[in-house]
Protein backbone atom coordinates (compact mmCIF):
# COMPACT_ATOMS: atom_id res chain seq x y z
CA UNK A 1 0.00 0.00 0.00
CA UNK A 2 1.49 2.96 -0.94
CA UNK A 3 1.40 6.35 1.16
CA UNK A 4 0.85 8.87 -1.34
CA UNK A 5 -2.50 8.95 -2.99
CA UNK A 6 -3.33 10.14 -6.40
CA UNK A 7 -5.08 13.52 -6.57
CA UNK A 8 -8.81 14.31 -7.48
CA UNK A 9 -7.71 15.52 -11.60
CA UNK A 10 -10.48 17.31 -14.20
CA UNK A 11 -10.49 17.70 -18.10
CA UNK A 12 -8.86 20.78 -19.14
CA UNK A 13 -11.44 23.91 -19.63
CA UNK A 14 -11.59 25.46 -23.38
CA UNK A 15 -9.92 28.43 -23.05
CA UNK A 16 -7.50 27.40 -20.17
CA UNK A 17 -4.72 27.45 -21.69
CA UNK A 18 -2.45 30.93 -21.92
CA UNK A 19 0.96 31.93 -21.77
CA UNK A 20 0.81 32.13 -17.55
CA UNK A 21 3.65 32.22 -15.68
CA UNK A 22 4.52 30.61 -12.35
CA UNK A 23 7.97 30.95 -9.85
CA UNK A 24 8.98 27.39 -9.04
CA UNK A 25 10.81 26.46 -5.88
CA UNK A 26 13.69 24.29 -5.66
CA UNK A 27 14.75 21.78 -2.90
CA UNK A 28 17.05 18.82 -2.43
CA UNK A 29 17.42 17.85 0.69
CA UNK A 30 14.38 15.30 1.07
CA UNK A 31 13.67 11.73 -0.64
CA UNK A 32 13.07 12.41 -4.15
CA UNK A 33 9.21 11.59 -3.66
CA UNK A 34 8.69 13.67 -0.90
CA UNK A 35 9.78 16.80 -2.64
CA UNK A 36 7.61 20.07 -2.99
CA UNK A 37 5.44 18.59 -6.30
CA UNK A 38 6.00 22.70 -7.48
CA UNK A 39 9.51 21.50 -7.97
CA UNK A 40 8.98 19.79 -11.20
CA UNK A 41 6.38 21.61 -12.46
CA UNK A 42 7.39 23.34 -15.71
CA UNK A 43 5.86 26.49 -17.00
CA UNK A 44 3.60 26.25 -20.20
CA UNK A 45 5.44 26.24 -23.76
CA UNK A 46 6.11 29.44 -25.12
CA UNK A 47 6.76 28.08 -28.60
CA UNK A 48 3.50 27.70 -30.46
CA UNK A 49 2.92 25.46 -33.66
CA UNK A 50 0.79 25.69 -36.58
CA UNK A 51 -1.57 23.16 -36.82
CA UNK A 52 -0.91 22.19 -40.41
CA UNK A 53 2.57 21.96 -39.49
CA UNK A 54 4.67 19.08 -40.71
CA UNK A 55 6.71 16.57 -38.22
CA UNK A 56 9.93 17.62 -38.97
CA UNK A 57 9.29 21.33 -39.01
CA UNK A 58 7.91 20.47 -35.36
CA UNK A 59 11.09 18.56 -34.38
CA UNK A 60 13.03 21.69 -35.92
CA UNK A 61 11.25 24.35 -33.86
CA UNK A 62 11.43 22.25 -31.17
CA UNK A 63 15.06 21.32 -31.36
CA UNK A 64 16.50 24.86 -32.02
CA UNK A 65 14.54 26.63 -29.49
CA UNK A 66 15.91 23.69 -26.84
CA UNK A 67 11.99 22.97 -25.70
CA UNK A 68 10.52 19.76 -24.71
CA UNK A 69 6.88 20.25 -26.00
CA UNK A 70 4.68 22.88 -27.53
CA UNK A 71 1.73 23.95 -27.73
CA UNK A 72 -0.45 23.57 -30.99
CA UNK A 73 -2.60 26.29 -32.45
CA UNK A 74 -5.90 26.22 -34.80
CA UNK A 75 -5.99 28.64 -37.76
CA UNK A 76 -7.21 31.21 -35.53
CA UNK A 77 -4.64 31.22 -32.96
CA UNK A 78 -6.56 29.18 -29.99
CA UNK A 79 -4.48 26.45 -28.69
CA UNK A 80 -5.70 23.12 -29.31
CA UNK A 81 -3.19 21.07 -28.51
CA UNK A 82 0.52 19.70 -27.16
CA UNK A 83 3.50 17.93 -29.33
CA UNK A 84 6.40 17.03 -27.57
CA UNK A 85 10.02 15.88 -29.11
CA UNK A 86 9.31 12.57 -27.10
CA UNK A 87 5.93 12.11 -29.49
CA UNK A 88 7.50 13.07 -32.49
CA UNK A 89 10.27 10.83 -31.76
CA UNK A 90 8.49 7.82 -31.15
CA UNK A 91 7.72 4.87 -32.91
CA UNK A 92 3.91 6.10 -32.77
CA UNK A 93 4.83 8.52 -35.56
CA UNK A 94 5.32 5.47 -38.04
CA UNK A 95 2.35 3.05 -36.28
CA UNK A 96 -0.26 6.15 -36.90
CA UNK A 97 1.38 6.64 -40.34
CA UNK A 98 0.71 3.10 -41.07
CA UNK A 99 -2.79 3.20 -40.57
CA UNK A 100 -3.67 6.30 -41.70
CA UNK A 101 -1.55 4.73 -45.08
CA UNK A 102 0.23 7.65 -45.15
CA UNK A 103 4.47 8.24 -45.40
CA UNK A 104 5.59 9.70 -42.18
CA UNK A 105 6.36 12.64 -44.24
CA UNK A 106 2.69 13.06 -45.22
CA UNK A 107 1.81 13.27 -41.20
CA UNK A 108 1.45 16.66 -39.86
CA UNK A 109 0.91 18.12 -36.08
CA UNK A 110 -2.74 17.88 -35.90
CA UNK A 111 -2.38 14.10 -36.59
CA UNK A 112 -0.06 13.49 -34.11
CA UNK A 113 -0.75 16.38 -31.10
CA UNK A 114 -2.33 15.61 -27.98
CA UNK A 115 -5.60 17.48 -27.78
CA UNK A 116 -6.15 19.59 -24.69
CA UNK A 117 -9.56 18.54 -24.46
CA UNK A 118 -7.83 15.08 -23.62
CA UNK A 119 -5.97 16.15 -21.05
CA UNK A 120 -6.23 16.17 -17.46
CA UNK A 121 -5.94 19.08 -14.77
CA UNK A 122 -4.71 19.79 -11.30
CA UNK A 123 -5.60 23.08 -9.46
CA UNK A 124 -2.20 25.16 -7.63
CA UNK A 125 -3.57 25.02 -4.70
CA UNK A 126 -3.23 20.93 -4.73
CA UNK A 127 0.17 21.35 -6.39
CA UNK A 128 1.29 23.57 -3.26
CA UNK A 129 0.17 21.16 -0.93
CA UNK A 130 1.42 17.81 -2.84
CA UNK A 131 4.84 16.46 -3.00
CA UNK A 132 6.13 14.20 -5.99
CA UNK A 133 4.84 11.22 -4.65
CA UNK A 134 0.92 12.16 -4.73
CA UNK A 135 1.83 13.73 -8.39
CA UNK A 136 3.52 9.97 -9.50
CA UNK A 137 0.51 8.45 -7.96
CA UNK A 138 -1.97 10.43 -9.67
CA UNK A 139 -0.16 9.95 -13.24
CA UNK A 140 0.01 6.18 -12.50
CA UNK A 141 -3.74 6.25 -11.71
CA UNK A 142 -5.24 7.52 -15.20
CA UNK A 143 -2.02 6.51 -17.02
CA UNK A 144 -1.25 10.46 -17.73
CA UNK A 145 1.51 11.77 -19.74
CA UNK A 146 1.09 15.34 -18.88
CA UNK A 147 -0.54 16.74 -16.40
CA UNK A 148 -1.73 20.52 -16.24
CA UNK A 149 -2.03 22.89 -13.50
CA UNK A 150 -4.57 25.54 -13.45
CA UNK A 151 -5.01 28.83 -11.21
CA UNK A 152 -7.76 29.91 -9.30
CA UNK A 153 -8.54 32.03 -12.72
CA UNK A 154 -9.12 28.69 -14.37
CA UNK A 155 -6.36 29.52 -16.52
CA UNK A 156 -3.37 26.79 -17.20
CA UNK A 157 -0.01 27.87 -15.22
CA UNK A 158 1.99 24.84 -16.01
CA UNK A 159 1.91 21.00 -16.72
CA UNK A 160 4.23 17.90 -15.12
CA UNK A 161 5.58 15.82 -17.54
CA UNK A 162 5.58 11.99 -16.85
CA UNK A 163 9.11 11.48 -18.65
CA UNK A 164 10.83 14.33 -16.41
CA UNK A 165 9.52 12.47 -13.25
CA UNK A 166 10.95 9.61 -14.66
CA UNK A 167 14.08 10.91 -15.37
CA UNK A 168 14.72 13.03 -12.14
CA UNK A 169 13.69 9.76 -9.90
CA UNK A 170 15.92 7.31 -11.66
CA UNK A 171 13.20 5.36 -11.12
CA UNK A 172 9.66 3.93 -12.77
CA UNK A 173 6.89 5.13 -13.43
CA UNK A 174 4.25 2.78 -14.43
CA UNK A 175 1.66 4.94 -16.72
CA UNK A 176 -0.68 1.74 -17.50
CA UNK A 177 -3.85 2.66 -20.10
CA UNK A 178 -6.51 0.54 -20.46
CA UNK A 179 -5.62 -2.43 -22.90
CA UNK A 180 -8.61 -4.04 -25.04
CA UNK A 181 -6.54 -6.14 -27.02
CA UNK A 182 -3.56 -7.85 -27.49
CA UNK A 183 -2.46 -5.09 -29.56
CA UNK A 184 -2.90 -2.34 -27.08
CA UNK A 185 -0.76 -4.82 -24.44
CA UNK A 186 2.14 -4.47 -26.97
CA UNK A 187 1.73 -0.89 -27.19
CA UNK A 188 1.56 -0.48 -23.93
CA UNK A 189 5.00 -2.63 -23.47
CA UNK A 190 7.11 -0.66 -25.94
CA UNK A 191 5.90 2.75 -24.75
CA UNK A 192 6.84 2.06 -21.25
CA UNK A 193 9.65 0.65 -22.90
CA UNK A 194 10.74 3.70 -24.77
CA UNK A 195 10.22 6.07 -21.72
């Protein structure tokens, strides 16, 4: 039985999602789970993406401007979405290329994003109270791999990235999604795999 519990998490509201800043603090003196959560919690992209983007123009933004993800906007400017240069690096690039029956260079961003409306939310006031531990128990719960924050404005402040948490806590996280098939058990393997 583990002693951190997974927080209470809600989809991400339309219009959440701004260029917000938050100040993060900074501690190492404590087991790596029971760290201040606001620790790892990165501030929202700054680098946006056209929509109709293609992959490598994303992996090009992405890898000159030294960012992790993005955010993805619609014709008229709304964010709709998150890429990442762990998605676009993946093998998911050539399995959703396959059956769309497309060349990878064919994909664009809004075939491989992460809607928003997909995503799940924390509230600040939740982060401030948590420590790592409840956040790794919460992503391990609904098998996130990003996790917003929003202010008391209902506006998104930030997100926590499952692959950081992995990487900071030399340790594992296990992100399971629900499996239907064998097929989604092999996905499931090699993603875990990859991260």
């Amino acid at each position: 039985m583990s002693y951190y519990h997974a927080l209470k998490t809600a989809a991400v509201n339309t219009g959440a999602v701004t260029n917000n800043t938050v100040n993060v603090a900074t501690a190492n003196t404590k087991a790596f789970e029971q760290l201040p959560a606001e620790q790892f919690l990165r501030p929202l992209p700054t680098i946006y993406i056209d929509l109709d983007a293609t992959l490598d123009e994303a992996a090009l933004v992405l890898n000159k401007t030294h960012q992790a993800a993005a955010l993805v906007i619609s014709t008229t400017g709304e964010p709709i979405g998150l890429i990442s240069s762990a998605l676009l690096g993946s093998r998911n690039v050539l399995e959703k290329a396959q059956t769309m029956g497309l060349s990878r260079n064919d994909l664009s961003v809004a075939d491989m994003m992460i809607a928003i409306s997909s995503l799940r939310q924390i509230s600040t006031a939740q982060v401030v109270e948590a420590q790592v531990g409840d956040i790794k128990a919460t992503i391990e719960a609904d098998g996130l791999t990003y996790l917003f924050v929003q202010n008391s404005q209902q506006k998104a402040v930030g997100y926590f990235d499952v692959i950081d948490l992995v990487k900071s806590s030399n340790g594992v996280i296990t992100a399971l999604k629900p499996c239907h098939d064998f097929k989604d058990v092999v996905a499931q393997i090699l993603h875990n795999k990859e991260m």
